[in-house]
Protein backbone atom coordinates (compact mmCIF):
# COMPACT_ATOMS: atom_id res chain seq x y z
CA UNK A 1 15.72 0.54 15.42
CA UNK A 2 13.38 -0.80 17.78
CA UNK A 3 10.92 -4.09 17.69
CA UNK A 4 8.68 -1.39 17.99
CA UNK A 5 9.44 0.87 14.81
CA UNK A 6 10.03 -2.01 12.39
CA UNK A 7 6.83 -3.63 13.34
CA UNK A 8 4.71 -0.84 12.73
CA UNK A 9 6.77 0.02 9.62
CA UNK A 10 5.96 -3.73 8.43
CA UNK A 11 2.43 -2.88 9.19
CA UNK A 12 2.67 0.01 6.74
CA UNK A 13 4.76 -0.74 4.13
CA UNK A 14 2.62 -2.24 0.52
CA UNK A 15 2.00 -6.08 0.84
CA UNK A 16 2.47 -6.07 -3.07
CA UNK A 17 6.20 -4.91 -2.61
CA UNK A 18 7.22 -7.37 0.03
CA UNK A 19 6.01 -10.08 -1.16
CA UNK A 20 7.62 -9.33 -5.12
CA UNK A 21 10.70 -8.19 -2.80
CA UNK A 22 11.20 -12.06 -1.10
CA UNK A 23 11.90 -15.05 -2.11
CA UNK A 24 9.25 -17.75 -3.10
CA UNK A 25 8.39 -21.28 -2.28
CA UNK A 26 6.89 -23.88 -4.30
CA UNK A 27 2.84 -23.25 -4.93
CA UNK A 28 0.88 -25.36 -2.06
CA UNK A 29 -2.57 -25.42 -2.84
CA UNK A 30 -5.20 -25.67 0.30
CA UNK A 31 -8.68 -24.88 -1.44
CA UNK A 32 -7.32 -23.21 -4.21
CA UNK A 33 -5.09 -20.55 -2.12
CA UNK A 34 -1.73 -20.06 -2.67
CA UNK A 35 1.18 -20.09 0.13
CA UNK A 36 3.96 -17.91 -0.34
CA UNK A 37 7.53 -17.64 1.92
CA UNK A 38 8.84 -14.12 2.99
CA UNK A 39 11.53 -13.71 4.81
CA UNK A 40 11.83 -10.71 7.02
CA UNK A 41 15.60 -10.05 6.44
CA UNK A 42 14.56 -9.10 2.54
CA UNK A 43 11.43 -6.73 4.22
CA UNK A 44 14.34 -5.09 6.49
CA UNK A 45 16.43 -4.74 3.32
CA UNK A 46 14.18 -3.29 1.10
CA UNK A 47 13.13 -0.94 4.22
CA UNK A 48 16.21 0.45 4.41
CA UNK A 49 17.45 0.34 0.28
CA UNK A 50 14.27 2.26 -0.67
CA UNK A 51 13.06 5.64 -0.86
CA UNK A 52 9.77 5.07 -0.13
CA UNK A 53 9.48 2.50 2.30
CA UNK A 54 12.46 5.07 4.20
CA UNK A 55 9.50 8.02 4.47
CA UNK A 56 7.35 5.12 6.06
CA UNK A 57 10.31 4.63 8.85
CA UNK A 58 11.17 8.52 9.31
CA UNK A 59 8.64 10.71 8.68
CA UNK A 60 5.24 9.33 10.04
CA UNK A 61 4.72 13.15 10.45
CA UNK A 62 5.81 14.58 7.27
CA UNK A 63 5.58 17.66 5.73
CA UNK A 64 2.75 18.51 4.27
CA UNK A 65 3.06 17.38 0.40
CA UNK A 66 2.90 19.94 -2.37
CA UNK A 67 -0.28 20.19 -4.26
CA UNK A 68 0.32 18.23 -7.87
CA UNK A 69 -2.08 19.03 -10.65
CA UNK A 70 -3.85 16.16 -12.85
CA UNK A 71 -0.56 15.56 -15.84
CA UNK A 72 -2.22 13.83 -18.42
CA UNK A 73 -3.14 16.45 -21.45
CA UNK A 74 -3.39 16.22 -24.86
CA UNK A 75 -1.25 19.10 -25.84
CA UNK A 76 -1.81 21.42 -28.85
CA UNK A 77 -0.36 19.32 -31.56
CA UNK A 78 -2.26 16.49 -30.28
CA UNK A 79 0.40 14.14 -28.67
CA UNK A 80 -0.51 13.13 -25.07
CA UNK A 81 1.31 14.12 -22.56
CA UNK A 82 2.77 11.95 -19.69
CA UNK A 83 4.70 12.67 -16.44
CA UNK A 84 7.19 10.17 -15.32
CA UNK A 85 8.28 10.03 -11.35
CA UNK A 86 11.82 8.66 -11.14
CA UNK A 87 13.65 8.18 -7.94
CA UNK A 88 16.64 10.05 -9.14
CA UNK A 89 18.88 8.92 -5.63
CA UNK A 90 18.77 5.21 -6.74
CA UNK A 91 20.02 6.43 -10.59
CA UNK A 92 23.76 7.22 -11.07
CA UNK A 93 23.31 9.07 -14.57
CA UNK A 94 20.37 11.33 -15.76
CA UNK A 95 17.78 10.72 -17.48
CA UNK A 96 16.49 11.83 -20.68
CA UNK A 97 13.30 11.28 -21.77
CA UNK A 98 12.01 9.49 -25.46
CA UNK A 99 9.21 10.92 -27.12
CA UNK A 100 7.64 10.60 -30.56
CA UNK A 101 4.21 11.59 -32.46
CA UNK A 102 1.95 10.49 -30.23
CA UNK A 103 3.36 11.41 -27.04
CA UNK A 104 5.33 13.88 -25.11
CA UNK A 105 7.07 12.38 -21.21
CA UNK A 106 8.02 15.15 -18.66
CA UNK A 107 10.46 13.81 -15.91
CA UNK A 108 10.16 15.08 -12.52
CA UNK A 109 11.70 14.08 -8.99
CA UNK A 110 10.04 11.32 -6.72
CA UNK A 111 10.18 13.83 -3.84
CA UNK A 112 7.24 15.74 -5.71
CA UNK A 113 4.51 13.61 -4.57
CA UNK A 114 3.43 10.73 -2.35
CA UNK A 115 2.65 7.70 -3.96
CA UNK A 116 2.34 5.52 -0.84
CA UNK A 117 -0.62 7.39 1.04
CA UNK A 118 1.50 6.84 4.04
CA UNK A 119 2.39 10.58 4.88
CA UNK A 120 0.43 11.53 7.83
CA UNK A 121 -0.17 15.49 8.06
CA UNK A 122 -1.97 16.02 11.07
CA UNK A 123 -4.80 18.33 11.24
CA UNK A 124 -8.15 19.80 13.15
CA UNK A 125 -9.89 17.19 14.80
CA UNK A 126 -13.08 16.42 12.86
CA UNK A 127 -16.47 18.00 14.49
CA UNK A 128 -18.38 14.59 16.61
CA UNK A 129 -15.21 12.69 16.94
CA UNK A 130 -15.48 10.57 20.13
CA UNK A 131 -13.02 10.83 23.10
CA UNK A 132 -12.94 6.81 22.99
CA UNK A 133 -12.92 4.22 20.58
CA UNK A 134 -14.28 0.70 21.66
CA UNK A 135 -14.17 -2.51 19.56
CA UNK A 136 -14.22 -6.22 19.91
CA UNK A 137 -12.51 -8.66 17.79
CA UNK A 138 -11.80 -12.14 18.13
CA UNK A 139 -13.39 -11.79 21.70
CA UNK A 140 -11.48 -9.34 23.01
CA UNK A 141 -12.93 -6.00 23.79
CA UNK A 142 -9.96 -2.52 23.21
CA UNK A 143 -11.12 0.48 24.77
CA UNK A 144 -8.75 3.42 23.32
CA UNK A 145 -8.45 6.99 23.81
CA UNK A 146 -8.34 9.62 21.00
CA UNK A 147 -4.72 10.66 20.01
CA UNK A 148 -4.69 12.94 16.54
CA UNK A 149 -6.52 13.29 13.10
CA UNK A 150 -4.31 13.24 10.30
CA UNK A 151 -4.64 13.76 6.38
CA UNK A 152 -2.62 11.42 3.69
CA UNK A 153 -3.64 14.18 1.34
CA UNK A 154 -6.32 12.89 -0.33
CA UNK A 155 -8.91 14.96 1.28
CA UNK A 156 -8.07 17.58 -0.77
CA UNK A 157 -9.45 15.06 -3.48
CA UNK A 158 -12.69 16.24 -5.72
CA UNK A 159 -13.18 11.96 -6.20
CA UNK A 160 -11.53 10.66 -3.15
CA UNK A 161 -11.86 13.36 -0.53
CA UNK A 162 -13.77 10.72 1.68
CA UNK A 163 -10.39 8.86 1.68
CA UNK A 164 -8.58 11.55 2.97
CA UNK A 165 -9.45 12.40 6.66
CA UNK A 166 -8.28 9.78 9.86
CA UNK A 167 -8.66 9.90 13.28
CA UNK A 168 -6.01 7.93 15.24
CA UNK A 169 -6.72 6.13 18.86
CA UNK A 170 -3.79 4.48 21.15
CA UNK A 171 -3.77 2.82 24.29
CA UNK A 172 -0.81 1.01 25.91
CA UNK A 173 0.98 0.30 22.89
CA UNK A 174 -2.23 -0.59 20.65
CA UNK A 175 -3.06 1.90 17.83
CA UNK A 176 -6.54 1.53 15.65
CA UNK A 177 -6.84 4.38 12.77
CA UNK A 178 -10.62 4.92 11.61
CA UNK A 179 -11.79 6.57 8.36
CA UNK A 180 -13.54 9.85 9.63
CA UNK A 181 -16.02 9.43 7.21
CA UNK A 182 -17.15 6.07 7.04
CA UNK A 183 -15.79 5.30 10.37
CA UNK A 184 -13.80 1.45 8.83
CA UNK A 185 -11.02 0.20 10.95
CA UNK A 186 -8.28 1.05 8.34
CA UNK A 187 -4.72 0.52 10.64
CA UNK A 188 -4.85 -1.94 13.73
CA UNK A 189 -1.72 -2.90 15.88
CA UNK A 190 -1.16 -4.48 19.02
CA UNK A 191 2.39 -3.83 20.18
CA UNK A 192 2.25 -5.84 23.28
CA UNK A 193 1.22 -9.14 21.89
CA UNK A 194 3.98 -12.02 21.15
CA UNK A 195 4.85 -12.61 17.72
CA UNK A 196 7.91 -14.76 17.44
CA UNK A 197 5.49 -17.42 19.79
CA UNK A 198 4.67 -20.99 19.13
CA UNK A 199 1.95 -22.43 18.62
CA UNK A 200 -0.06 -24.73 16.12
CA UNK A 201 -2.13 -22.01 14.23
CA UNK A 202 -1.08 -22.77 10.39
CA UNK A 203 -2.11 -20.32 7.28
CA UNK A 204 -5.12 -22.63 6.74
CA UNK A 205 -6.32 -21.15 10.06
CA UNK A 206 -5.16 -18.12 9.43
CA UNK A 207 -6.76 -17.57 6.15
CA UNK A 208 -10.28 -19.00 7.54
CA UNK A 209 -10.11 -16.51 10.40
CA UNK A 210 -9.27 -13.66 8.24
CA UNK A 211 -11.87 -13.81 5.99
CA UNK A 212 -14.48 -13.59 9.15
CA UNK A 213 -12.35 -10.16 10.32
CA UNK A 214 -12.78 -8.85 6.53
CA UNK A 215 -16.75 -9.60 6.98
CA UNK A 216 -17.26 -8.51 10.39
CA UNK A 217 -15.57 -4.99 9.61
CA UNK A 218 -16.58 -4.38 5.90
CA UNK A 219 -19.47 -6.70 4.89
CA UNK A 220 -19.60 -10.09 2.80
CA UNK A 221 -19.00 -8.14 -0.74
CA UNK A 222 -15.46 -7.45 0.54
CA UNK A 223 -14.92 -11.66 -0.04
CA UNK A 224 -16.02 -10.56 -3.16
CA UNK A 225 -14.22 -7.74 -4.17
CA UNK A 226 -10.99 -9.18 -3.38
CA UNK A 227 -9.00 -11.98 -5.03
CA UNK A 228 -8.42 -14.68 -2.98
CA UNK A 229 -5.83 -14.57 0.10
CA UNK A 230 -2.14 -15.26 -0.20
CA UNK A 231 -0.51 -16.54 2.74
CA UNK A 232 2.61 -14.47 3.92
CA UNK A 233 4.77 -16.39 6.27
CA UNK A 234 8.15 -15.24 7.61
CA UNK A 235 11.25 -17.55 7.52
CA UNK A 236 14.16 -15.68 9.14
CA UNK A 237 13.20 -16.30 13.00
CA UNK A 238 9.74 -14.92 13.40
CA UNK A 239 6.90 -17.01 13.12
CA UNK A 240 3.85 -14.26 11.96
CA UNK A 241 1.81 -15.24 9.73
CA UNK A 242 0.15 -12.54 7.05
CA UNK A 243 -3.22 -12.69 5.18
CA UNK A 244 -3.53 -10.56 2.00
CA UNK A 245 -6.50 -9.97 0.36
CA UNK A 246 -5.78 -7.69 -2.98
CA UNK A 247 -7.60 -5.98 -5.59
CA UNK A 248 -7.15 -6.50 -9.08
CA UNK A 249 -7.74 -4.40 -12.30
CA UNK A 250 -7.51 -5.44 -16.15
CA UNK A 251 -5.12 -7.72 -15.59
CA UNK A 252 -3.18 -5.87 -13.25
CA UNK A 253 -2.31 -5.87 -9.38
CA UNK A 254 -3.55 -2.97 -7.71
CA UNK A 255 -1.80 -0.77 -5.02
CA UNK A 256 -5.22 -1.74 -2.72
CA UNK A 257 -4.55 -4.40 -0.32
CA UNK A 258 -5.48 -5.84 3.32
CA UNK A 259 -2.65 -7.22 5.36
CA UNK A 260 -3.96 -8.93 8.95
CA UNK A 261 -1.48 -10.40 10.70
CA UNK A 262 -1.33 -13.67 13.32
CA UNK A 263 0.97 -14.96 15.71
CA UNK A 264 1.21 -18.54 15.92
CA UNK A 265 -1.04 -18.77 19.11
CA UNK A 266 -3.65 -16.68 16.49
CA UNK A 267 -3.90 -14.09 18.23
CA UNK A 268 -4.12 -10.90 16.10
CA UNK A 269 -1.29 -8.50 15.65
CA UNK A 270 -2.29 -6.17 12.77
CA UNK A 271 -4.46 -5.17 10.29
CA UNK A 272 -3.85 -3.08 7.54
CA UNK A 273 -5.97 -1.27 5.23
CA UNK A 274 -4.74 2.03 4.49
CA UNK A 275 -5.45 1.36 0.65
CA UNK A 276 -8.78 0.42 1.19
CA UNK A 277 -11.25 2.11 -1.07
CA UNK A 278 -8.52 3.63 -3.19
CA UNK A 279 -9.65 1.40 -6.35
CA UNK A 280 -13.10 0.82 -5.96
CA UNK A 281 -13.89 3.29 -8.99
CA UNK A 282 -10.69 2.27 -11.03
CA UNK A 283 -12.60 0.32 -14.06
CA UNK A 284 -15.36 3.48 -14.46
CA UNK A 285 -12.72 5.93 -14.10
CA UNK A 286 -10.12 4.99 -16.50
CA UNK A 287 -9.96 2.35 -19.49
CA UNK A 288 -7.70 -0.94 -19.89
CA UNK A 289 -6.58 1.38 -23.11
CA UNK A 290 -5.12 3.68 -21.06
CA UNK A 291 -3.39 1.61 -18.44
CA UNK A 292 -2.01 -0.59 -21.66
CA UNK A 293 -1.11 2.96 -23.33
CA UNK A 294 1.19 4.20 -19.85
CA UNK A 295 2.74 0.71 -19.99
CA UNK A 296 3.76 0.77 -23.44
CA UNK A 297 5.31 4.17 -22.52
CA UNK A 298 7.01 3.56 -19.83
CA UNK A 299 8.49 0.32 -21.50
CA UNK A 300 9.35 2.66 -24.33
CA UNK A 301 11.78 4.70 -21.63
CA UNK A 302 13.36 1.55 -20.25
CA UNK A 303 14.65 -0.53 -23.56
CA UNK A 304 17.36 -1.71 -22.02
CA UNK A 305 16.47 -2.60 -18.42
CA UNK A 306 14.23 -5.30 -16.50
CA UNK A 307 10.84 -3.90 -16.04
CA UNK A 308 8.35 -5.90 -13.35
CA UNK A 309 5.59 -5.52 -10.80
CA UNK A 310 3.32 -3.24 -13.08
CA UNK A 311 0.59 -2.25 -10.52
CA UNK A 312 -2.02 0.93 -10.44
CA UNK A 313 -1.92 3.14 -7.81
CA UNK A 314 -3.75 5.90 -6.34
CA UNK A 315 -1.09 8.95 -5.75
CA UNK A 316 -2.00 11.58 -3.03
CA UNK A 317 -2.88 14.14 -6.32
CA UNK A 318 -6.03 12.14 -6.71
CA UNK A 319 -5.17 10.36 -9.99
CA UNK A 320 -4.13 7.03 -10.94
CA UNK A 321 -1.02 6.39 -11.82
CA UNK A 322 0.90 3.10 -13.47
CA UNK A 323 4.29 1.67 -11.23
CA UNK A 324 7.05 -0.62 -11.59
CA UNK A 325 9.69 -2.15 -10.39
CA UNK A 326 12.84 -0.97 -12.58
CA UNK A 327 16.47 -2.69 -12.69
CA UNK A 328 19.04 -0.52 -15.64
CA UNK A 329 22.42 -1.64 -15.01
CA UNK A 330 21.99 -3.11 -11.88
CA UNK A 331 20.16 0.03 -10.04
CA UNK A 332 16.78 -0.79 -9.11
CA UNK A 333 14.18 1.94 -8.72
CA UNK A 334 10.25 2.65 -8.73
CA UNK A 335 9.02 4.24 -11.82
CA UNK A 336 5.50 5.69 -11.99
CA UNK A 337 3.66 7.21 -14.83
CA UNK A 338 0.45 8.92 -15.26
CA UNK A 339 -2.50 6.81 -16.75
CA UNK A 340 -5.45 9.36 -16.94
């Protein structure tokens, strides 16, 4: 695989996964932020060891994902009924789902829907799109030239149909993705600048830069609306340095995250906001009740197995759904389960 490939997979794959995927340091607190250790040999391994970081690394032009109807129902007898997607490759025996009087659980296939937002289906180019893109970050002005507009299938989305629609730019190996609607930066790389460099730029810096990118391209609230950044530093050879800002939700971690990324010179490499938006509605659209209530049911499934990483997600149906990380006799495997 080339530098290329894995860098722009790292740029794609879910913060929230890597950093539960890689070892941890001791907490260092610098104004109340928290540093964290990753090491890039466990964001390799779980590239390759799962299904859906795999679609991130193979099929940047997938198929175009069936059309998945809203699951959760309260069927005639009252129960509720709840979908579960399994990732049947990583399970060696079937599974068979528990139900009692208040609920019913359907099992389908992982395959049947995107729950990363990462397949790109490209279609028409949007009506007033420009022929060139020019920005300036950091003091440096990219000029880019249009490339494609692509769907992650959320456009077909009553509630999040203005999350749907992209327009890619690329010039000499950088790539900046723009909402087509609200025209945000949501996908910035810069393949030609050095990452395993060094240089004296610590997370400290890192962080305090950041947070002027997040203002600059989506106003002061998004300080707000974000917890505060978690430092993501690599350890096996490379010296990048990662900023994550990430929203949270009753309690629990959300699948919406920004990733930039430094090199140790801090110069920018990436930034990554593909879930931006996705759970800006979260609290009026669904209860803690309900999140609690798919939790409780999935747990209900699993007895017998290590259950972690409970975050809510925004699948490319348009509906929330509950995930998490599942170990049952040593097999690990995403789980995810309908909330509304």
């Amino acid at each position: 695989m080339k530098k290329e490939d894995i860098f722009e997979a790292l740029g794609d794959i879910d913060a929230e996964v890597v950093l539960n995927a890689a070892p941890k340091m001791n907490k260092v607190k610098k104004n109340t932020f928290v540093l964290r250790l990753v090491a890039i040999a466990a964001c390799v391994a779980l590239l390759v060891s799962t299904v859906v970081v795999s679609t991130l690394l193979l099929n940047r032009e997938d198929e175009n994902q069936p059309d998945v109807p809203s699951d959760v129902t309260e069927q005639g007898d009252g129960r509720v009924k709840y979908v579960m997607y399994v990732d049947h490759s990583a399970s060696s025996a079937p599974f068979n789902s528990i139900e009692n009087d208040s609920y019913t659980v359907e099992i389908r296939d992982q395959k049947d829907i995107s729950f990363s937002l990462s397949n790109r289906n490209e279609v028409d180019r949007t009506k007033g799109t420009e022929d060139a893109l020019s920005i300036n970050l950091l003091g440096k002005n990219w000029t880019l030239n249009y490339s494609k507009t692509f769907s992650v299938g959320l456009d077909k989305s009553d509630r999040f149909a203005h999350l749907g629609i992209y327009t890619e730019y690329r010039t000499d190996g950088k790539t900046v993705d723009l909402n087509s609607v609200t025209n945000e930066i949501i996908y910035l790389s810069d393949l030609k600048a050095e990452v395993d460099v060094d240089g004296d730029f610590s997370a400290k810096d890192a962080i305090l830069v950041a947070d002027k990118i997040l203002a600059s391209l989506y106003g002061d609230k998004a300080l707000e609306y974000y917890e505060e950044p978690i430092s993501v530093a690599s350890s096996a050879g490379e010296k990048d340095i990662y900023i994550m800002y990430q929203k949270s939700a009753y309690g629990y971690s959300t699948a919406e995250n920004i990733l930039i990324g430094f090199n140790r010179k801090g110069e920018l490499l990436s930034i990554n906001a593909l879930k931006k938006g996705t759970m800006e509605r979260v609290e009026q659209d669904i209860t803690k009740e309900q999140v609690d209530s798919a939790f409780q049911v999935l747990k209900d499934q699993y007895t017998e197995a290590k259950i972690s990483m409970p975050q809510i997600l925004l699948a490319s149906d348009g509906n929330y759904y509950l995930s998490a990380y599942v170990v049952i006799e040593n097999i690990p495997m995403f789980v995810y389960i309908n909330i509304e």
